[in-house]
Protein backbone atom coordinates (compact mmCIF):
# COMPACT_ATOMS: atom_id res chain seq x y z
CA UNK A 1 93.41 -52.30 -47.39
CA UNK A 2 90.07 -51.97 -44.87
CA UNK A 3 87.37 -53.36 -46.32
CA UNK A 4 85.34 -49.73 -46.20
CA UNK A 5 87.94 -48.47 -48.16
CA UNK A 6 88.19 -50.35 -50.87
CA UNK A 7 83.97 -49.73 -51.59
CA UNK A 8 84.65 -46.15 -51.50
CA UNK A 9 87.90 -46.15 -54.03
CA UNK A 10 85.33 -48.29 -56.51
CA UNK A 11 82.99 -46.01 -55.91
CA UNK A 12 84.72 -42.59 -56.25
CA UNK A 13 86.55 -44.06 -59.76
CA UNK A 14 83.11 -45.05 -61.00
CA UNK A 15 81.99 -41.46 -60.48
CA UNK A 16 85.04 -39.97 -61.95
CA UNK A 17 84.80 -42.36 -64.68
CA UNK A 18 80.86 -41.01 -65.25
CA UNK A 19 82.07 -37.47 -64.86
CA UNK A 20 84.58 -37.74 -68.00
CA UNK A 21 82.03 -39.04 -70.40
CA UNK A 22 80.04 -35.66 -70.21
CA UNK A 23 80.53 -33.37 -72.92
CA UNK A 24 81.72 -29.96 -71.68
CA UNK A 25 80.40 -26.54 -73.40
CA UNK A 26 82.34 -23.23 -73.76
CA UNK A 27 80.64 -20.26 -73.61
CA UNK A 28 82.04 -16.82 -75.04
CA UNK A 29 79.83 -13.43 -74.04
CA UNK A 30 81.37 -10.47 -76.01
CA UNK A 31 81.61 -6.97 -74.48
CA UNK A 32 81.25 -5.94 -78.34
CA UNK A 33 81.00 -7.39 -81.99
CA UNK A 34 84.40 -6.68 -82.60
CA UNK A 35 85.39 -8.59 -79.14
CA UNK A 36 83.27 -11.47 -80.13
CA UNK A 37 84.23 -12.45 -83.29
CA UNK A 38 87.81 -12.71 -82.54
CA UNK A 39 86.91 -14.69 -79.61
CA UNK A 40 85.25 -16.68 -81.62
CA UNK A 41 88.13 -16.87 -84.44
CA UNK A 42 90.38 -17.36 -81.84
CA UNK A 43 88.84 -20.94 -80.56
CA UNK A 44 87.81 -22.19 -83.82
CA UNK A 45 91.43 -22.04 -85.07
CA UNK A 46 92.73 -22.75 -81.98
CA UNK A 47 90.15 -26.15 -80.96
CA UNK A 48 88.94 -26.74 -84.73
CA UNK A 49 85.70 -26.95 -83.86
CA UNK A 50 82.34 -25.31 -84.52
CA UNK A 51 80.49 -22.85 -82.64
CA UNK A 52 76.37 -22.82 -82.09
CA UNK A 53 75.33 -19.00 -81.56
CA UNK A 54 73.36 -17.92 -78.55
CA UNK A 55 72.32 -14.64 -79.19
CA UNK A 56 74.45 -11.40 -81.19
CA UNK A 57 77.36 -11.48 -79.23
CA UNK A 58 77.64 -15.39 -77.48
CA UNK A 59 77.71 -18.90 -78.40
CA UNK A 60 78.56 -22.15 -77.29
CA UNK A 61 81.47 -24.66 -78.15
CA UNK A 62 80.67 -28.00 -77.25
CA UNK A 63 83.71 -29.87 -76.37
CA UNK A 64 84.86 -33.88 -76.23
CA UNK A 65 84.79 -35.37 -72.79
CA UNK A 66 88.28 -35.52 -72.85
CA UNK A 67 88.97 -32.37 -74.21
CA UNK A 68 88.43 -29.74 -71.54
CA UNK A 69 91.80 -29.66 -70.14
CA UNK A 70 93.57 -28.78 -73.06
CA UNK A 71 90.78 -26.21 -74.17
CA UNK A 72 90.54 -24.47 -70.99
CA UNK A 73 94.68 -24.41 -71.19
CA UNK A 74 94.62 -22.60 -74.60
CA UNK A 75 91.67 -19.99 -73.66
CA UNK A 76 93.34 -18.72 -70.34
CA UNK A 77 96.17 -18.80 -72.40
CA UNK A 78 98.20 -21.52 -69.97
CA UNK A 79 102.07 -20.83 -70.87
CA UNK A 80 102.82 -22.43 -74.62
CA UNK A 81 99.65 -23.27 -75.44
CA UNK A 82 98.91 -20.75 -77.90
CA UNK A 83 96.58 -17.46 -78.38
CA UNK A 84 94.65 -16.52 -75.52
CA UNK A 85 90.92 -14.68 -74.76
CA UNK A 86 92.56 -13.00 -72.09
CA UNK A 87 93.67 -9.60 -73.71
CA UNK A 88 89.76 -9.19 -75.56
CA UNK A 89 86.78 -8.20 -74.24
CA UNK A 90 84.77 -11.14 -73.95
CA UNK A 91 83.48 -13.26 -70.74
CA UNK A 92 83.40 -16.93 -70.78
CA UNK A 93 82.88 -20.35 -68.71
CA UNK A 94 83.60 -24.01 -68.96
CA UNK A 95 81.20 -26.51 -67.33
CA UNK A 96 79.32 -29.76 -67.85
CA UNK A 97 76.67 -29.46 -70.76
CA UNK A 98 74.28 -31.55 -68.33
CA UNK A 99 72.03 -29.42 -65.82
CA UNK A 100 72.94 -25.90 -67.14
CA UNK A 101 69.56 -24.30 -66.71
CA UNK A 102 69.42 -23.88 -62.66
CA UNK A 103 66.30 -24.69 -60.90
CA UNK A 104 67.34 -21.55 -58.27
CA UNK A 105 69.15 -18.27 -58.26
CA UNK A 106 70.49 -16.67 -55.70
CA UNK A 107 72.52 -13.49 -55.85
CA UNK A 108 73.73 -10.65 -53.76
CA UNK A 109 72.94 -7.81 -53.63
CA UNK A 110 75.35 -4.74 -53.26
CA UNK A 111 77.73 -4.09 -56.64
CA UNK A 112 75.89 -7.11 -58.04
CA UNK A 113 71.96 -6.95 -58.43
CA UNK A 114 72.23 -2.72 -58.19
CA UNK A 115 75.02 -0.68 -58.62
CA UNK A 116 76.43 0.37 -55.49
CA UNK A 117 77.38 -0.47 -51.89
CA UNK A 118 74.32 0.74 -49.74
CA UNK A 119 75.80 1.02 -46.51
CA UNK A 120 78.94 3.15 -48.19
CA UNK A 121 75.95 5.76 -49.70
CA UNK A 122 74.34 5.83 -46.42
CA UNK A 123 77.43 6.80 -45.00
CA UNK A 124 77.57 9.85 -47.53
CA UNK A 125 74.44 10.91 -45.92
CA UNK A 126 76.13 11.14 -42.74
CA UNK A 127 79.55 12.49 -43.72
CA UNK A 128 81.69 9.35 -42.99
CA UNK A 129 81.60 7.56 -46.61
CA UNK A 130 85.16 7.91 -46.75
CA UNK A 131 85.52 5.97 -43.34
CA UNK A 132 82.80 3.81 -44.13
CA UNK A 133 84.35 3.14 -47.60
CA UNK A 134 87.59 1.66 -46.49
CA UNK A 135 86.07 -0.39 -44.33
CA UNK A 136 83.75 -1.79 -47.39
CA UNK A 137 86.84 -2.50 -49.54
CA UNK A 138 88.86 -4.40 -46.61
CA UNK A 139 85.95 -6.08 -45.74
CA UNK A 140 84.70 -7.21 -49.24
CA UNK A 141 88.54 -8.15 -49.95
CA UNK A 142 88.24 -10.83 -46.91
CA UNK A 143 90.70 -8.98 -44.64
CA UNK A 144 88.34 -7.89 -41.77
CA UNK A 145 85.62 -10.51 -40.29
CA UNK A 146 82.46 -9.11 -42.08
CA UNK A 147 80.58 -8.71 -38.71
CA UNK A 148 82.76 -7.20 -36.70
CA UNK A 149 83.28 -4.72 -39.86
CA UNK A 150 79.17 -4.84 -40.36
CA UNK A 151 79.04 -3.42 -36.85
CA UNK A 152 81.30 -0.80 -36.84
CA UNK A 153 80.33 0.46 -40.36
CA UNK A 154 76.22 0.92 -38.62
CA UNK A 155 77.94 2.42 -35.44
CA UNK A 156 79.16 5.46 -37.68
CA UNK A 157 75.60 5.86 -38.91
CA UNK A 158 74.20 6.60 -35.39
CA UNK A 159 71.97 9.82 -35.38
CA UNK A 160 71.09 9.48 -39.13
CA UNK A 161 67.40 10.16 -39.70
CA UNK A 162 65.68 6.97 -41.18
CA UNK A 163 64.09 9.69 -44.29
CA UNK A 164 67.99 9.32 -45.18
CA UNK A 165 67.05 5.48 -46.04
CA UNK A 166 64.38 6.41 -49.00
CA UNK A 167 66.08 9.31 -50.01
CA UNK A 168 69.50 6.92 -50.96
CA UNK A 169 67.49 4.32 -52.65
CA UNK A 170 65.35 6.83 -54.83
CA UNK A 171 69.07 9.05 -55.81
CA UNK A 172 71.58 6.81 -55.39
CA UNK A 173 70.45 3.10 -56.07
CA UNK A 174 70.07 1.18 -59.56
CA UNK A 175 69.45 -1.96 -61.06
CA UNK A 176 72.78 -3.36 -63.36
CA UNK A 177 72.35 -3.67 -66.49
CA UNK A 178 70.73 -7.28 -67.17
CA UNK A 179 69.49 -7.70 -63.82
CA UNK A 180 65.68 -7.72 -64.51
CA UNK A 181 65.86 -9.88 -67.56
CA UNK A 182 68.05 -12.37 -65.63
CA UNK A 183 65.42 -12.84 -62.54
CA UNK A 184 62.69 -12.40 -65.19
CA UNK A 185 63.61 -14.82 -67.73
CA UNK A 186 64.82 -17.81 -64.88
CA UNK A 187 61.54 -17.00 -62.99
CA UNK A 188 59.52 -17.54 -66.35
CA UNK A 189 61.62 -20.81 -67.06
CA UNK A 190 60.33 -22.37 -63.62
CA UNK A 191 63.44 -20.88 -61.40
CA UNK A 192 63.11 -20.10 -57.83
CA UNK A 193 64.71 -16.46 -57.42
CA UNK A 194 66.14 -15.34 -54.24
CA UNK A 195 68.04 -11.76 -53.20
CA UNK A 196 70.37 -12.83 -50.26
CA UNK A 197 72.46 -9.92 -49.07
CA UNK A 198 74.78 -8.94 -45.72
CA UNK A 199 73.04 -5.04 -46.55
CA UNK A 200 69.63 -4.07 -45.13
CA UNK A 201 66.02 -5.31 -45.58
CA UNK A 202 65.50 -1.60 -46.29
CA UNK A 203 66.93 -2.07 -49.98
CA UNK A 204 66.67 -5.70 -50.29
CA UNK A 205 63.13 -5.59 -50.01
CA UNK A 206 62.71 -2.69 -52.61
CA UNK A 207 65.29 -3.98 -54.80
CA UNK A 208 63.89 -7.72 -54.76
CA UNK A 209 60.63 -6.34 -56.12
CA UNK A 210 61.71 -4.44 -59.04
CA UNK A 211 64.38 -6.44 -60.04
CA UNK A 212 61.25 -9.93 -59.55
CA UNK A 213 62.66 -11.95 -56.98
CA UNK A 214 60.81 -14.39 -55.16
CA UNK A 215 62.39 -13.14 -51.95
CA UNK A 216 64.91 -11.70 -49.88
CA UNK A 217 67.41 -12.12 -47.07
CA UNK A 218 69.10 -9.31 -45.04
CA UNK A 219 70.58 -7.21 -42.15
CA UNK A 220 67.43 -4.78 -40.13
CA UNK A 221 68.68 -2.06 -39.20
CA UNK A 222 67.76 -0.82 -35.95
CA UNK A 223 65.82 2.63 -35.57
CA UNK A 224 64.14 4.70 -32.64
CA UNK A 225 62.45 7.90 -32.71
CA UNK A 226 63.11 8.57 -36.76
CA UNK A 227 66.45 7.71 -36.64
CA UNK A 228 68.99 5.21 -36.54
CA UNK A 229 70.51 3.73 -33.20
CA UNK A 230 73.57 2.64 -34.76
CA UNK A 231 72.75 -0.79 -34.17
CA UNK A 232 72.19 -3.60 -36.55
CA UNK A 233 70.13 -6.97 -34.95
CA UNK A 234 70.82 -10.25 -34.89
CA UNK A 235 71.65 -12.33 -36.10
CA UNK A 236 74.06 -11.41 -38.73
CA UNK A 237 73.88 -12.52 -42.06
CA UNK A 238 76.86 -12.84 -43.78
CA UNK A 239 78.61 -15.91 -45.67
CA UNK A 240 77.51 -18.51 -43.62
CA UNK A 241 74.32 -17.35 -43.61
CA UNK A 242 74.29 -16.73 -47.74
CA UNK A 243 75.92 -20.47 -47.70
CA UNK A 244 72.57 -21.41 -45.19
CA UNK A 245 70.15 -19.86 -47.43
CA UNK A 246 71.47 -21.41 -50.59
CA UNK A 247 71.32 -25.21 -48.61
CA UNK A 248 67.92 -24.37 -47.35
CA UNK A 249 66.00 -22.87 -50.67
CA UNK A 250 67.48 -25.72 -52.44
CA UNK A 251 65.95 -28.45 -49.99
CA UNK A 252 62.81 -26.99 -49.60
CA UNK A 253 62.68 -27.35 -53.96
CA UNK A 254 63.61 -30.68 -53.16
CA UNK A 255 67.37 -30.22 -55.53
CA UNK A 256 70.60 -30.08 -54.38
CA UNK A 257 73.14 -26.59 -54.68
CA UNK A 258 74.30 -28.68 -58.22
CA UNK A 259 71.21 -27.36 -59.22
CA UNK A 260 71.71 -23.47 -58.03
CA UNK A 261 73.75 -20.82 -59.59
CA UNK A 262 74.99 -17.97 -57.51
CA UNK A 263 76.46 -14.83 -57.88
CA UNK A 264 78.46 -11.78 -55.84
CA UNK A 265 81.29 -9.76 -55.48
CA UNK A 266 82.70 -10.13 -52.14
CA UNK A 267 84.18 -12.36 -49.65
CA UNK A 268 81.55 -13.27 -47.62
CA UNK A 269 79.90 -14.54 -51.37
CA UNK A 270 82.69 -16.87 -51.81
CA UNK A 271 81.21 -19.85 -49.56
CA UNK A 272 78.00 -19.91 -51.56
CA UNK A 273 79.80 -19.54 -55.04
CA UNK A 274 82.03 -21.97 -54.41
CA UNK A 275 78.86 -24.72 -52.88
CA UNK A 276 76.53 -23.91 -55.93
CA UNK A 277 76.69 -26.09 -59.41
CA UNK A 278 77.92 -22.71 -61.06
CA UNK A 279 78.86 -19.81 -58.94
CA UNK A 280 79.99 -16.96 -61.03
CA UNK A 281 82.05 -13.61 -59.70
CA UNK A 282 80.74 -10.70 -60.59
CA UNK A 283 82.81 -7.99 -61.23
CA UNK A 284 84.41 -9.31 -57.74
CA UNK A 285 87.21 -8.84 -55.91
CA UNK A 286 90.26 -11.00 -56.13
CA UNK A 287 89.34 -13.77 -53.55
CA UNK A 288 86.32 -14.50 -55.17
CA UNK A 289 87.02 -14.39 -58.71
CA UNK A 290 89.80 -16.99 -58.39
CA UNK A 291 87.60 -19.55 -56.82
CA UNK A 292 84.82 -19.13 -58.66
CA UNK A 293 83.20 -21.63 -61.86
CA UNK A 294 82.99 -18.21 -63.91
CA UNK A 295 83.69 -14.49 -63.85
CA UNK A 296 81.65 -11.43 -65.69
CA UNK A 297 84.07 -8.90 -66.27
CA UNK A 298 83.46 -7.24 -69.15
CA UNK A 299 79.22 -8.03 -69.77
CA UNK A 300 76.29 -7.62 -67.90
CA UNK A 301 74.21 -9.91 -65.91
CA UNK A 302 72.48 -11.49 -68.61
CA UNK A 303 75.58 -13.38 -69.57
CA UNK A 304 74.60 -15.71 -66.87
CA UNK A 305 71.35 -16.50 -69.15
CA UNK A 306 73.54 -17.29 -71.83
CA UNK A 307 75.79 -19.52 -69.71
CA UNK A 308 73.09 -21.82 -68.50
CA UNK A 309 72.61 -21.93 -72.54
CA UNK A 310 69.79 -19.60 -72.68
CA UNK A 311 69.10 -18.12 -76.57
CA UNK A 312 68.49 -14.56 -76.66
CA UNK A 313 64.92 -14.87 -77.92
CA UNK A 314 63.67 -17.04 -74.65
CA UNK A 315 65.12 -13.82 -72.84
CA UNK A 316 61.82 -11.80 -70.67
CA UNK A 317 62.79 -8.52 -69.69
């Protein structure tokens, strides 16, 4: 064996022997009462062990270091190993009870932080949404190259009068439910908030400042005379760029992305999900919810409070 090697081996065993001394939690988030409690009946006969409660409708389980394997095997209901969570209601994540509380957020935008694809009601303005649309869904799947599809999405939107802009944010854009007390309550615990979408700094900007982010990250649309060119400048942001801003916010606090958690929907999310200490999928397609620490599927975005072990009473709204 080289002699580098051998080093390396020691080393990478002592970590992994570290790793399996930390406790892991489970956290349940219930859609409903009804939901929660047989969640929590569920994994209490299932793990015999105790839950602490985190608020009305979540709690914690705090598991052996050598127990998460077989827990996580019962709860997603792994092939003879008993009852499941996966027919109720009810969100949930396993990770390391160490570092929990992240020192930075950073989350997309679009069908995450607000309730609907921007560029998609834009394109209502102009006639094409059902053009635009398909384009979105391929796109956010991972089957078209976001900038090429960024592109040709803005090219349909040539003509459109910028007033078109305000007038989808004021009828057509919304904060999720959760999304204020999320940034609120990690801003007010010392967390460094950040908005980082492939959509426009049109919304971003308006959206990051009712919603309390620190700041925000977009596309600029290009406009001339009152209305749009059908151009979009560059450079692009899309997952690289999300993946960027996550490496570079967390240097500048002086942490690492173990201390981040981020959240989206789409495909060009997935690099930044999968690079932060918890990236969760929210609400996401496919791609990103099967490579992601956690998925919200049935809460809102305050479950991501309550899986960094928030209690409901340090929530700010």
């Amino acid at each position: 064996m080289p002699l580098a090697v051998g080093p390396a081996i020691s080393q990478m065993r002592g970590a992994m022997s570290e790793l399996s001394t930390i406790p892991t939690v489970l956290t349940i988030v219930g859609a409903n009462r009804d939901a929660y409690a047989e969640a929590v009946s569920r994994v209490e006969r299932l793990l015999s062990i105790s839950h602490s409660a985190l608020g009305p409708t979540a709690c914690d389980f705090l598991l052996p270091a050598d127990g998460k394997v077989q827990a996580k095997a019962k709860v997603m209901g792994f092939p003879g190993e008993g009852t499941s969570l996966s027919d109720l209601a009810v969100d949930f994540a396993f990770q390391p009870a160490e570092n929990r509380r992240k020192r930075l957020l950073i989350a997309d935008m679009d069908s995450t932080i607000i309730n609907v694809e921007c560029l998609d009601e834009l394109a209502d303005f102009a006639g094409v949404k059902a053009q635009v649309s398909e384009i979105t869904e391929r796109a956010m799947r991972g089957e078209l190259a976001f900038e090429g599809a960024l592109r040709e999405r803005v090219g349909m939107l040539k003509g459109l009068s910028v007033d078109a802009l305000q007038s989808c944010y004021d009828q057509r854009v919304q904060l999720n439910p959760g999304a204020r007390t999320l940034v609120s309550t990690m801003a007010h615990h010392g967390a460094r908030c950040a908005l980082v979408s492939g959509g426009f700094t049109f919304f971003t900007s308006r959206v990051a400042q009712a919603a309390g982010f620190h700041l925000n990250r977009a596309n600029t649309l290009i406009e001339q005379d009152g209305a749009l060119t059908g151009e979009v400048g560059d450079p692009i942001l899309g997952k690289e760029a999300k993946l960027a801003a996550l490496r570079e916010e967390t240097a500048a606090l002086g942490l690492t992305p173990a201390d981040a958690l981020a959240v989206g929907d789409g495909a060009n999310d997935l690099a930044m999900i999968e690079a932060a200490g918890l990236g969760v999928a929210y609400r996401a397609k496919p791609i990103v919810a099967a490579q992601a620490d956690a998925k919200v599927d049935h809460t809102d975005l305050t479950t991501l409070l309550y899986f960094q072990g928030y209690r409901a009473e340090e929530f700010v709204s």
